[in-house]
C-alpha atoms as a PDB file:
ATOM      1  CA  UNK A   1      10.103  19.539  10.080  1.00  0.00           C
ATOM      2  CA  UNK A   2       7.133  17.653   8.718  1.00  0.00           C
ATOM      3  CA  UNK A   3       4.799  14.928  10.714  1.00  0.00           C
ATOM      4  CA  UNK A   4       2.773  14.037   7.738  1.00  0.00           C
ATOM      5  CA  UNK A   5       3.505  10.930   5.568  1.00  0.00           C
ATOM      6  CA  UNK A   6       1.944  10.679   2.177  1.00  0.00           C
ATOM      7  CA  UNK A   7       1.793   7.742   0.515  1.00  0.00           C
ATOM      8  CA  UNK A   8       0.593   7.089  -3.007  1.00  0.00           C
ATOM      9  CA  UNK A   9      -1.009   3.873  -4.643  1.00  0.00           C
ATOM     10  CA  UNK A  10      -0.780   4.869  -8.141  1.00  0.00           C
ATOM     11  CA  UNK A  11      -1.900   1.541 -10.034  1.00  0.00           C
ATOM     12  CA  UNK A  12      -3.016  -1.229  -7.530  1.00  0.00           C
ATOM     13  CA  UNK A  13      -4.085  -5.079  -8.431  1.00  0.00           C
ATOM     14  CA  UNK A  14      -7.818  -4.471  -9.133  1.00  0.00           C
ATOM     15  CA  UNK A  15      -8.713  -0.962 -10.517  1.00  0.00           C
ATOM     16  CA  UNK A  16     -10.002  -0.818 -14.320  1.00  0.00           C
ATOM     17  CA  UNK A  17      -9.127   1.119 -16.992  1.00  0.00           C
ATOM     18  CA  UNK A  18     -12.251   1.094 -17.705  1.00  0.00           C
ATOM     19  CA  UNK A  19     -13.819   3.042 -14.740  1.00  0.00           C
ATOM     20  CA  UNK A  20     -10.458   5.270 -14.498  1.00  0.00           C
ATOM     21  CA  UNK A  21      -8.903   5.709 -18.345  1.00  0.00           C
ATOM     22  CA  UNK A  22      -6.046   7.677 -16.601  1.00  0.00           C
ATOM     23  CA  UNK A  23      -5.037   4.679 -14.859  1.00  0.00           C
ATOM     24  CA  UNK A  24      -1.057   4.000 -15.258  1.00  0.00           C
ATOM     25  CA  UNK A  25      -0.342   0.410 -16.612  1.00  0.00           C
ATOM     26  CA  UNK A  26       2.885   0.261 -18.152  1.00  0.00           C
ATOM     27  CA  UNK A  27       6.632   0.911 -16.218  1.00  0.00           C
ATOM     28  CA  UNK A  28       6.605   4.072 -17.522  1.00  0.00           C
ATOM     29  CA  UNK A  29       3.324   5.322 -17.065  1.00  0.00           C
ATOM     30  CA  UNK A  30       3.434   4.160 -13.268  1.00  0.00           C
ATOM     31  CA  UNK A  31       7.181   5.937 -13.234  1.00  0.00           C
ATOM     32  CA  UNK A  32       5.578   9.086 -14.513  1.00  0.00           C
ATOM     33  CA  UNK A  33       2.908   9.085 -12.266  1.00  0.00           C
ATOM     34  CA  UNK A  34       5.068   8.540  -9.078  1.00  0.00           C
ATOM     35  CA  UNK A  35       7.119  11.038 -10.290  1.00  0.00           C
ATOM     36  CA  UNK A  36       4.474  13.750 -10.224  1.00  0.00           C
ATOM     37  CA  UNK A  37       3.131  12.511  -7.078  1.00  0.00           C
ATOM     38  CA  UNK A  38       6.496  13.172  -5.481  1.00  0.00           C
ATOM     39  CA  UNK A  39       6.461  16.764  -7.318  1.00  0.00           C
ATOM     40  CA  UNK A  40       3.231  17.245  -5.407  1.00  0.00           C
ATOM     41  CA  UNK A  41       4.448  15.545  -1.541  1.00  0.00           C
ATOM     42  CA  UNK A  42       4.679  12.032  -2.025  1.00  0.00           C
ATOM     43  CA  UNK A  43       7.133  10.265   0.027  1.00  0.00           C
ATOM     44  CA  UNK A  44       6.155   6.653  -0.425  1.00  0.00           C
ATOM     45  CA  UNK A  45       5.096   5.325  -3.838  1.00  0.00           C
ATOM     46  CA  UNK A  46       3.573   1.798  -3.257  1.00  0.00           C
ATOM     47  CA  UNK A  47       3.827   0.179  -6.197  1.00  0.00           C
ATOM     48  CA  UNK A  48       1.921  -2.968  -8.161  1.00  0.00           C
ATOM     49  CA  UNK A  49       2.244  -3.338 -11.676  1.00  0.00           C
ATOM     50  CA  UNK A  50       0.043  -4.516 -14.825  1.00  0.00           C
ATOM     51  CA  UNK A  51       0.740  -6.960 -17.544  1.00  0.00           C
ATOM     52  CA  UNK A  52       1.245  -4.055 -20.021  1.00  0.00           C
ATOM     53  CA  UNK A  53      -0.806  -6.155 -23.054  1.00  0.00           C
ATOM     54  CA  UNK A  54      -3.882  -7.125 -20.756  1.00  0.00           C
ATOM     55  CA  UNK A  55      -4.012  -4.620 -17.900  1.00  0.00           C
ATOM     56  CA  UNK A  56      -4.268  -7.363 -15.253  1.00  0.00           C
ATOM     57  CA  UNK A  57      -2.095  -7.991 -12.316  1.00  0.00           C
ATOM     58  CA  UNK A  58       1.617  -9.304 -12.505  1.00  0.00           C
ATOM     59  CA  UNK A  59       4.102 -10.937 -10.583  1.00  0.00           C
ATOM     60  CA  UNK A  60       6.750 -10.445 -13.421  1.00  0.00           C
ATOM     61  CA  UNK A  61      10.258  -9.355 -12.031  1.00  0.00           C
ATOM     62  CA  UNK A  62      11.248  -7.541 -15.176  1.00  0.00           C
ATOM     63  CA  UNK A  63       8.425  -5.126 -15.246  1.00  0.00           C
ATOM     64  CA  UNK A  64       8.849  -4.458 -11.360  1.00  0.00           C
ATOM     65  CA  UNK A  65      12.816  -3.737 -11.995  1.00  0.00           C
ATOM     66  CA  UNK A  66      11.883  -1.619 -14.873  1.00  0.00           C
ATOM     67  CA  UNK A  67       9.259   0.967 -12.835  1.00  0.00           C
ATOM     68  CA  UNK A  68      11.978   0.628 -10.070  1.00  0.00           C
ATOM     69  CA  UNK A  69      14.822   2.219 -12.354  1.00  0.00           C
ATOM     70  CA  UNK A  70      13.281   4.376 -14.106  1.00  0.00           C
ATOM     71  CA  UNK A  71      11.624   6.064 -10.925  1.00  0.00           C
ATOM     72  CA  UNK A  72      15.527   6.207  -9.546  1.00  0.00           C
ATOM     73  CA  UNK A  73      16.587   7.945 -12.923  1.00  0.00           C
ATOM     74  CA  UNK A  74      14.233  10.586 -11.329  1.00  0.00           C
ATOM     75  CA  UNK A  75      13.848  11.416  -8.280  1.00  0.00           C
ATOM     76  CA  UNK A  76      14.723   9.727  -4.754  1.00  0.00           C
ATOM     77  CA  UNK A  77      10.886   8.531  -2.770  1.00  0.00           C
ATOM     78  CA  UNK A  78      10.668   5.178  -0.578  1.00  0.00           C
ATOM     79  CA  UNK A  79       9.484   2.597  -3.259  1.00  0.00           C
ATOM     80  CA  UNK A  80       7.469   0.117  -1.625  1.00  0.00           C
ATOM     81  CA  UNK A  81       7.021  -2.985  -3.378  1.00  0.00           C
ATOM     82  CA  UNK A  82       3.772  -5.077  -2.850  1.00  0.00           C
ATOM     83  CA  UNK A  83       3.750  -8.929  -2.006  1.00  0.00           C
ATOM     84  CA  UNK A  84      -0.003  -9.549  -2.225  1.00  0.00           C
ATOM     85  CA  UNK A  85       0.105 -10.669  -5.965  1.00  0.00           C
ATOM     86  CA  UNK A  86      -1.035 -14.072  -5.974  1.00  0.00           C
ATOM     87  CA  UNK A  87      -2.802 -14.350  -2.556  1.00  0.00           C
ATOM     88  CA  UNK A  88      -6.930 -13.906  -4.129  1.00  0.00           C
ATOM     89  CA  UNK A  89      -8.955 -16.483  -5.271  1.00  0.00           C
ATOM     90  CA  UNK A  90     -12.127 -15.758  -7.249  1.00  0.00           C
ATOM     91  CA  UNK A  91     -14.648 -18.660  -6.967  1.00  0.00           C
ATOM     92  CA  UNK A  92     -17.726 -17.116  -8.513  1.00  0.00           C
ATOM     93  CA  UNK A  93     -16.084 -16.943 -12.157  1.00  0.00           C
ATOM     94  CA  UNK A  94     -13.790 -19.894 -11.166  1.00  0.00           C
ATOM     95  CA  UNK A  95     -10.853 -17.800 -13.212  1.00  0.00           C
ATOM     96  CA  UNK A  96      -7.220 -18.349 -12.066  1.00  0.00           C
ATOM     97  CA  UNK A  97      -6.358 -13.735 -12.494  1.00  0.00           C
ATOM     98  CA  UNK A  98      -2.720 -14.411 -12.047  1.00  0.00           C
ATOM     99  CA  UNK A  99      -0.234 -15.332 -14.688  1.00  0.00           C
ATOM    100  CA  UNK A 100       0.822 -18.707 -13.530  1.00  0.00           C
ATOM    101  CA  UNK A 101      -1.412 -21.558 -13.355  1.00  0.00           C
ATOM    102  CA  UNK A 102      -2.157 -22.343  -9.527  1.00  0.00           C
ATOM    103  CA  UNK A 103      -4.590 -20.491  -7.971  1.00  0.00           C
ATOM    104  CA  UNK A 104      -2.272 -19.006  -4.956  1.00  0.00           C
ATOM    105  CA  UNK A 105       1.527 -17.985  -4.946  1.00  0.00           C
ATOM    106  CA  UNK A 106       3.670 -19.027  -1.974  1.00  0.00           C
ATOM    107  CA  UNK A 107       5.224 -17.277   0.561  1.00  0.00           C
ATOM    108  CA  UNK A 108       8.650 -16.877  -1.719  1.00  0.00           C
ATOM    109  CA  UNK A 109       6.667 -16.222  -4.577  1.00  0.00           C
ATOM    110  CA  UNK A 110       5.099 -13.495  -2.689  1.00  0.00           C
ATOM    111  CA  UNK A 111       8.071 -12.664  -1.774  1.00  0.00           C
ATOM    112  CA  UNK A 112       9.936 -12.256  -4.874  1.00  0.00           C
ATOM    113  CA  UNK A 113       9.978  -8.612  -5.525  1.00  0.00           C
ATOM    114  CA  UNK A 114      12.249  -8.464  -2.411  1.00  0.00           C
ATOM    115  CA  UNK A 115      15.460  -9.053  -4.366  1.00  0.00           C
ATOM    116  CA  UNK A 116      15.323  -5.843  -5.871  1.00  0.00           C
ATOM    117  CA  UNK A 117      16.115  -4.502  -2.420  1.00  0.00           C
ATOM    118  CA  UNK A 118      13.274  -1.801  -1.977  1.00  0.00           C
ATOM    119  CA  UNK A 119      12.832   0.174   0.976  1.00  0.00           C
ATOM    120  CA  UNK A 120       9.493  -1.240   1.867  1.00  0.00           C
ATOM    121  CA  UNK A 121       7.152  -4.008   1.631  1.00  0.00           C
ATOM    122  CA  UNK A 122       3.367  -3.916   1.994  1.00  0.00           C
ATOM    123  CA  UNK A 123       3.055  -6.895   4.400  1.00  0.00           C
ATOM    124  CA  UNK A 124      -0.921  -8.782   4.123  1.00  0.00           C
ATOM    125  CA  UNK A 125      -0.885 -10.915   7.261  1.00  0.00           C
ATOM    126  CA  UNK A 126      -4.581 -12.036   7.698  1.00  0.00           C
ATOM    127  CA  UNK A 127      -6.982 -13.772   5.475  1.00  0.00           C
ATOM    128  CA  UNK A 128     -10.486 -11.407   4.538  1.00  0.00           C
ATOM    129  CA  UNK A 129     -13.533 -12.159   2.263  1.00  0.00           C
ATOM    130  CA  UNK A 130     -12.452  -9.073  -0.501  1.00  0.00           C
ATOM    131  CA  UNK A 131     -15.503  -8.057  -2.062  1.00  0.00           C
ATOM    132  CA  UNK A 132     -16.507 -11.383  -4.252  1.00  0.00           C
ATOM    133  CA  UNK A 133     -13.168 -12.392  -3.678  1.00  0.00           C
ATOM    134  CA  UNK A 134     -11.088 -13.936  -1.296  1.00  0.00           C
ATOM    135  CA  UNK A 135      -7.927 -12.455  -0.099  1.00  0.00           C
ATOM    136  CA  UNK A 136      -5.413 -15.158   1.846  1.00  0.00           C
ATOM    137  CA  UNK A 137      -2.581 -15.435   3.839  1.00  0.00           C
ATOM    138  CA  UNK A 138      -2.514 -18.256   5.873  1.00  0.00           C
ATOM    139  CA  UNK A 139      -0.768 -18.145   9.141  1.00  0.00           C
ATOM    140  CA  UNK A 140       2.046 -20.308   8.334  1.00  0.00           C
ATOM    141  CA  UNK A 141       2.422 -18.483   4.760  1.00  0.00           C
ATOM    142  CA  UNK A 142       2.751 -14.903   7.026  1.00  0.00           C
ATOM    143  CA  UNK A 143       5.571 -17.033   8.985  1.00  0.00           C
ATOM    144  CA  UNK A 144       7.123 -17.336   6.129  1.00  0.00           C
ATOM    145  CA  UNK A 145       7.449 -14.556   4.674  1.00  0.00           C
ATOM    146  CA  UNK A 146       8.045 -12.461   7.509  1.00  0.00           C
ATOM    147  CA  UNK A 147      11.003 -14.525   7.839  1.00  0.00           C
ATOM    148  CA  UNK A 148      12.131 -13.619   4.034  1.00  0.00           C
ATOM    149  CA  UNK A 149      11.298  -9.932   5.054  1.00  0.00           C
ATOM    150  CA  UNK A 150      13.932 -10.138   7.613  1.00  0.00           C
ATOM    151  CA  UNK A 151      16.356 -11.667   5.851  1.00  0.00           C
ATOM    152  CA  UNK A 152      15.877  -9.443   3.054  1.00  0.00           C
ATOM    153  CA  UNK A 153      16.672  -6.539   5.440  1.00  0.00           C
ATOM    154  CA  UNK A 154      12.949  -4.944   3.898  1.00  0.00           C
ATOM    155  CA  UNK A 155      11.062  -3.020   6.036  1.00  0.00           C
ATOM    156  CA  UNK A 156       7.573  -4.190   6.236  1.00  0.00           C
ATOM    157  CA  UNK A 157       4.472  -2.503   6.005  1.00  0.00           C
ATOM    158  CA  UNK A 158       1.998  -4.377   8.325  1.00  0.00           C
ATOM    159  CA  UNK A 159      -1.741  -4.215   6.338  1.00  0.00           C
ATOM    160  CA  UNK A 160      -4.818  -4.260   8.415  1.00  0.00           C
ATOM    161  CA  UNK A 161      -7.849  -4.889   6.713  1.00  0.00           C
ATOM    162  CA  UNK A 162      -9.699  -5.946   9.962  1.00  0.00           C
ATOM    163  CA  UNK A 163      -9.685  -5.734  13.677  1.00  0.00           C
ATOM    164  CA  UNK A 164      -7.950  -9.186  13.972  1.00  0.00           C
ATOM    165  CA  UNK A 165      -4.846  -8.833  11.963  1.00  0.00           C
ATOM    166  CA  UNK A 166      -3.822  -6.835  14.285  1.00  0.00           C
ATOM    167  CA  UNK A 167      -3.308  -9.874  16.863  1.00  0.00           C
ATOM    168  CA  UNK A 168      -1.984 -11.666  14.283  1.00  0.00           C
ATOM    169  CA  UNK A 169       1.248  -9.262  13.707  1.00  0.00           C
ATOM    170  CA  UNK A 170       1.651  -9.269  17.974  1.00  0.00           C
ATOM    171  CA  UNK A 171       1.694 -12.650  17.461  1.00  0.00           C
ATOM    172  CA  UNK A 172       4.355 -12.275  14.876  1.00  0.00           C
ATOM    173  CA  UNK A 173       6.505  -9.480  17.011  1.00  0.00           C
ATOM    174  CA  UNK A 174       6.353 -11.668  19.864  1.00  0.00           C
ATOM    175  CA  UNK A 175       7.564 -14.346  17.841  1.00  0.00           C
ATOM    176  CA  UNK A 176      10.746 -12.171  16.224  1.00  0.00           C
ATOM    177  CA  UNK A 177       9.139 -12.129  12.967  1.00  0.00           C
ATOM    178  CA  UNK A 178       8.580  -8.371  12.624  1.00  0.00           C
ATOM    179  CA  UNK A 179      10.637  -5.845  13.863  1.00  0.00           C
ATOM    180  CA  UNK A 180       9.614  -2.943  16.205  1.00  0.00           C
ATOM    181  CA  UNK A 181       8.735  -0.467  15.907  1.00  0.00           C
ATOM    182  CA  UNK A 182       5.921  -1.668  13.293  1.00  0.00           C
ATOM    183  CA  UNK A 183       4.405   0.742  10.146  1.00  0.00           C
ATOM    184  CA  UNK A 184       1.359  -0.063   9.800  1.00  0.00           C
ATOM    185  CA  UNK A 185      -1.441   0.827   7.409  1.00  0.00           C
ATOM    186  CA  UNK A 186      -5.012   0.362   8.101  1.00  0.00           C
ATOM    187  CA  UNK A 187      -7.175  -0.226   5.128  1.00  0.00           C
ATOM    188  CA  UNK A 188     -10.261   0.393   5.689  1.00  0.00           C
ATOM    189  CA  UNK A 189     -13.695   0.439   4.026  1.00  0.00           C
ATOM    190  CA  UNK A 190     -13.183  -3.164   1.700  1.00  0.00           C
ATOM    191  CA  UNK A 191     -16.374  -4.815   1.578  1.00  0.00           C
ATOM    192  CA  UNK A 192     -15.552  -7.920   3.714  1.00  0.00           C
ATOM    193  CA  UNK A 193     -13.316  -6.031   5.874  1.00  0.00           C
ATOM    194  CA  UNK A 194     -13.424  -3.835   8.601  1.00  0.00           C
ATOM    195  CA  UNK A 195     -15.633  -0.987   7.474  1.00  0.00           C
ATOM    196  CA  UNK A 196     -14.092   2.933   7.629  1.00  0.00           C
ATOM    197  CA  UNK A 197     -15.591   4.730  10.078  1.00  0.00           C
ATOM    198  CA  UNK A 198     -14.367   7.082  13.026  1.00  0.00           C
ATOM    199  CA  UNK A 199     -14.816   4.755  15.659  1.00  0.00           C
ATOM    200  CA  UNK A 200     -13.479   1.868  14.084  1.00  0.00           C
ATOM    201  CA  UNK A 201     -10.214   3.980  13.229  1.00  0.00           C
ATOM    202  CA  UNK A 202     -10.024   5.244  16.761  1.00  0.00           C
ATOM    203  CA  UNK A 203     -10.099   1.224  17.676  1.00  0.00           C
ATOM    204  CA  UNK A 204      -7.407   0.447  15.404  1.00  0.00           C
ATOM    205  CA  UNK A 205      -5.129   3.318  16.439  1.00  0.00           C
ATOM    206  CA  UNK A 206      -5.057   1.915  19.914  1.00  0.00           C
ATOM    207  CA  UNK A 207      -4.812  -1.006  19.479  1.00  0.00           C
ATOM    208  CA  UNK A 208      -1.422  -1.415  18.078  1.00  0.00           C
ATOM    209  CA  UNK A 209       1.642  -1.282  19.955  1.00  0.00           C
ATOM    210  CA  UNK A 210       2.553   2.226  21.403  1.00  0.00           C
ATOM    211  CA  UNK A 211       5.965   2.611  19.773  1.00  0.00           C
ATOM    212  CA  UNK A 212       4.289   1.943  16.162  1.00  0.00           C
ATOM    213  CA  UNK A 213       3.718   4.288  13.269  1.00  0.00           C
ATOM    214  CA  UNK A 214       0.364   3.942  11.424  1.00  0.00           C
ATOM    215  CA  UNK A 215      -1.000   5.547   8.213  1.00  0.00           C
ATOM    216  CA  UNK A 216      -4.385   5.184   7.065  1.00  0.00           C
ATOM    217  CA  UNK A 217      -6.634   4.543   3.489  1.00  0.00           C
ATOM    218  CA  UNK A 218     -10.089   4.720   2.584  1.00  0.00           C
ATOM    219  CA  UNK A 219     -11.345   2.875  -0.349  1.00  0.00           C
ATOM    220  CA  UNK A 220     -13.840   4.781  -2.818  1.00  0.00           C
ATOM    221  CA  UNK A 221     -15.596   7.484  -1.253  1.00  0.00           C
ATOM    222  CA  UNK A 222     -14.243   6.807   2.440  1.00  0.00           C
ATOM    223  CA  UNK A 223     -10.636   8.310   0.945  1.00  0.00           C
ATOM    224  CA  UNK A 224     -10.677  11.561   1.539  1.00  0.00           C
ATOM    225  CA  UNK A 225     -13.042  11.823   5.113  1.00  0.00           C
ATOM    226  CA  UNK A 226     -10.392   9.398   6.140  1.00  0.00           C
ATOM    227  CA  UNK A 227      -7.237  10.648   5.650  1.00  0.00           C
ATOM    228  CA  UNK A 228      -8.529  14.220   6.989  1.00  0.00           C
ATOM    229  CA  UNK A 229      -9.766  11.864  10.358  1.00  0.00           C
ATOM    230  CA  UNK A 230      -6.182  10.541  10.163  1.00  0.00           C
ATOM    231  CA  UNK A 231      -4.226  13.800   9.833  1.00  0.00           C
ATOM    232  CA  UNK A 232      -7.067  15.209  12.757  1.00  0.00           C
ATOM    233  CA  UNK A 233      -5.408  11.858  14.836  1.00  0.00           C
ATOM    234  CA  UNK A 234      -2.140  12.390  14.113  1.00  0.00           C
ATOM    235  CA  UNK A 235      -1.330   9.896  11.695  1.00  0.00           C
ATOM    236  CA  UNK A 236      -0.486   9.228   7.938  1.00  0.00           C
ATOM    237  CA  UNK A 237      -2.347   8.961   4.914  1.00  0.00           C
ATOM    238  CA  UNK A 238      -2.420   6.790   1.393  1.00  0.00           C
ATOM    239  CA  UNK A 239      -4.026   7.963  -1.614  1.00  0.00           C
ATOM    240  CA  UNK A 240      -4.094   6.925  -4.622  1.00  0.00           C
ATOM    241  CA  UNK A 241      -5.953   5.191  -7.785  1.00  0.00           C
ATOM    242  CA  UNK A 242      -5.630   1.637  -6.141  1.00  0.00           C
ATOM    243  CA  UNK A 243      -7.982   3.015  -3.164  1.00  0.00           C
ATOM    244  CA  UNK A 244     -10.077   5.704  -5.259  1.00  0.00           C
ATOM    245  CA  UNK A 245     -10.531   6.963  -8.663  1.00  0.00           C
ATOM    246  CA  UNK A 246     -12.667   9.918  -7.916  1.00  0.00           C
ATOM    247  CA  UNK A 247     -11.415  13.847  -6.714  1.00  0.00           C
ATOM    248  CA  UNK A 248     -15.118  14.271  -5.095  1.00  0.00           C
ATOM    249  CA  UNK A 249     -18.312  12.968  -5.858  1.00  0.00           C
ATOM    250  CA  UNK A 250     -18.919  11.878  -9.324  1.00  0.00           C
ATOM    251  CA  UNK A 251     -16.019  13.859 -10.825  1.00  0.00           C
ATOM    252  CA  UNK A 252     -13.023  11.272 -11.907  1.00  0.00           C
ATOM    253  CA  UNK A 253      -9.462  12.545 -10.983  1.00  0.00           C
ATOM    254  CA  UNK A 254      -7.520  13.587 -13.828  1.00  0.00           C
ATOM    255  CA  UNK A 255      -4.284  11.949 -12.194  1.00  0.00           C
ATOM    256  CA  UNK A 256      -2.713  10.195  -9.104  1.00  0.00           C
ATOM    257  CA  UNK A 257      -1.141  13.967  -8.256  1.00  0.00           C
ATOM    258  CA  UNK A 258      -4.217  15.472  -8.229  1.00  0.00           C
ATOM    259  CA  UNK A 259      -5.308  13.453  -5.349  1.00  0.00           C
ATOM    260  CA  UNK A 260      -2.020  14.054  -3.645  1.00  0.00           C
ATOM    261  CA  UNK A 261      -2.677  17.895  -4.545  1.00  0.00           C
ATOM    262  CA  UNK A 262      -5.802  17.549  -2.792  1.00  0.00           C
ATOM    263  CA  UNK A 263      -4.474  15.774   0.442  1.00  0.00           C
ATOM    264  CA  UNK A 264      -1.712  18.173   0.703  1.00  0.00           C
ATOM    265  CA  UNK A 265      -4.256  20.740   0.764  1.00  0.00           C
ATOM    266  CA  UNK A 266      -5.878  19.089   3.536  1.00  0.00           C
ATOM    267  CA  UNK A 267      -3.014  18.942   5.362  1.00  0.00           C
ATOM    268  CA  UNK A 268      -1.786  22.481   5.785  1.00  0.00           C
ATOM    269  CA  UNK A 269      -5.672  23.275   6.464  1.00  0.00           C
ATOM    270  CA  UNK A 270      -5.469  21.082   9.617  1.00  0.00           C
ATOM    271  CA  UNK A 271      -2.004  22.379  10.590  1.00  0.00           C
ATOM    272  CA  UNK A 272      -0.217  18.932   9.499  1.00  0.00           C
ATOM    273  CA  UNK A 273       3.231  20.101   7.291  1.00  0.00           C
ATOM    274  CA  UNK A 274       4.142  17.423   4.581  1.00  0.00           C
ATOM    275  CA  UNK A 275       7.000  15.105   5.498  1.00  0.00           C
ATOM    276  CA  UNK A 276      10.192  15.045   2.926  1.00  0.00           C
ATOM    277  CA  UNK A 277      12.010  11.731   1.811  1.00  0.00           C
ATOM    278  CA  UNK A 278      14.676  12.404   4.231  1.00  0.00           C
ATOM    279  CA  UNK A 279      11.934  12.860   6.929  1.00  0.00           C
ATOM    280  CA  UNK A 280      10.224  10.203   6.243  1.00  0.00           C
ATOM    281  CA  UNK A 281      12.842   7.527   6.573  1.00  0.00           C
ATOM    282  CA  UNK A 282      13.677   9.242   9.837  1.00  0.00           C
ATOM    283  CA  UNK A 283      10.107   9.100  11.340  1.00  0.00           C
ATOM    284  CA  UNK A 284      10.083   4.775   9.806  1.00  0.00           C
ATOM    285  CA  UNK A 285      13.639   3.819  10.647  1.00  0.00           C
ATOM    286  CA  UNK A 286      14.437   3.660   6.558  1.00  0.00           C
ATOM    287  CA  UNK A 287      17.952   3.746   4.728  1.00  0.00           C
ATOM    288  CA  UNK A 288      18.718   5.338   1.489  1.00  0.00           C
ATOM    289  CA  UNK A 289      19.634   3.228  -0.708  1.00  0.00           C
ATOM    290  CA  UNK A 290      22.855   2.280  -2.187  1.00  0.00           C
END
């Protein structure tokens, strides 16, 4: 039986193809590289994707149902759609980065890869300076659309990028908005958030509520001291080109599944066994689906 979830974060909202060329932007390169992620012990593929032409972040439902099916056509992981398109604001270059012509999508906008019925949904609660950005959820906008998460029937996954949020989804369990037992994923070492160190992982870990499940991320070189802290605490891990391009110091990573080749190693060194699908929606309450 395995205790370790992996996680992978093949594309993100903000990585370059310029600092990583292997970067996958189109449906198919994203479904190709979740598929050899899952080869190597992905569970979870967390998935953004690109306008294909410019290589910046989209909100279009097409290309999201497109990765989706052609990932199914595959192989069977947990797909777990993002809802933070549409939720920065960049006021140094005054430059609206998403495709429509506000600066910030609502709560159903947000909320609009939902219909495709994935398993998950990462879930950004609390409002953070994100490096020269801003990165925003209001708390009514949260109320909202952890109110579309429930109807959807989506299982959220809560995103911590600072000591706080994590008062702000009690607030929301109290309130009925999210579900227990909570996933959630601490993201940690974004410059404006909380930074990634031991301590401040040991902090998180406690503070959430006991019956939760919690995987961890490190962005650039905090990745991979990290997830080995995580594994070490019992936990689960996220890797992936949204969080790091780099398989150690100054060496880029050939591919997503070389990073998940490397955490796997990781694992069996520190006696953690790699979770399957099946085990995976066991450990987070998940159903196949239909």
């Amino acid at each position: 039986m395995g205790d370790l979830i992996i996680t992978v974060a093949t594309t993100g909202g903000g990585t370059p193809k310029e600092k990583q060329p292997n970067l996958p932007l189109t449906p198919r390169e994203i479904a190709e590289a979740v598929i050899e992620c899952y080869d190597e012990g992905a569970s979870i593929a967390h998935i953004h994707v690109r306008d294909p032409k410019t290589g910046l972040t989209s909100h279009n439902p097409g290309l999201y149902r497109e990765t989706m099916e052609r990932i199914r056509e595959k192989i069977d992981i947990v797909i777990n759609l993002t809802t933070a398109t549409g939720a920065r604001i960049d006021l140094l270059n005054e430059r609206k980065i998403f495709e429509k012509g506000r600066i910030l999508n609502t709560a159903a906008e947000r909320c609009e890869p939902l219909v495709l019925k994935p398993e998950m949904c990462s879930f950004d609660l609390g409002t953070i300076n994100f490096a020269d950005d801003i990165f925003t959820t209001p708390i009514p906008v949260g109320e909202e659309m952890g109110k579309i998460m429930l109807e959807s029937g989506v299982k959220p996954e809560v995103e911590i990028f600072d000591a706080g949020h994590i008062d702000i989804a009690k607030r929301f369990i109290v309130k009925g908005l999210i579900k227990a037992p909570v996933h959630f994923q601490f993201c940690m070492g974004v410059t404006g958030g909380i930074s990634a160190s031991p301590k401040n992982l040991l902090y998180l870990a406690e503070s959430i509520p006991p019956d939760s499940t919690w995987s961890v991320l490190g962005i650039g070189s905090a990745e991979f001291p990290m997830i080995g802290l995580g594994m070490l605490m019992g936990g689960h891990v996220r890797v992936g080109f949204e969080d790091n391009i780099y398989i150690e110091k100054g060496v880029l990573a050939k591919s997503n599944a070389q990073l998940v080749k490397k955490a796997v190693r990781m694992a069996h060194m520190l006696g953690r066994e790699i979770c399957t699908v099946e085990e995976t929606r066991e450990i987070l309450g998940l159903k196949a689906p239909a």
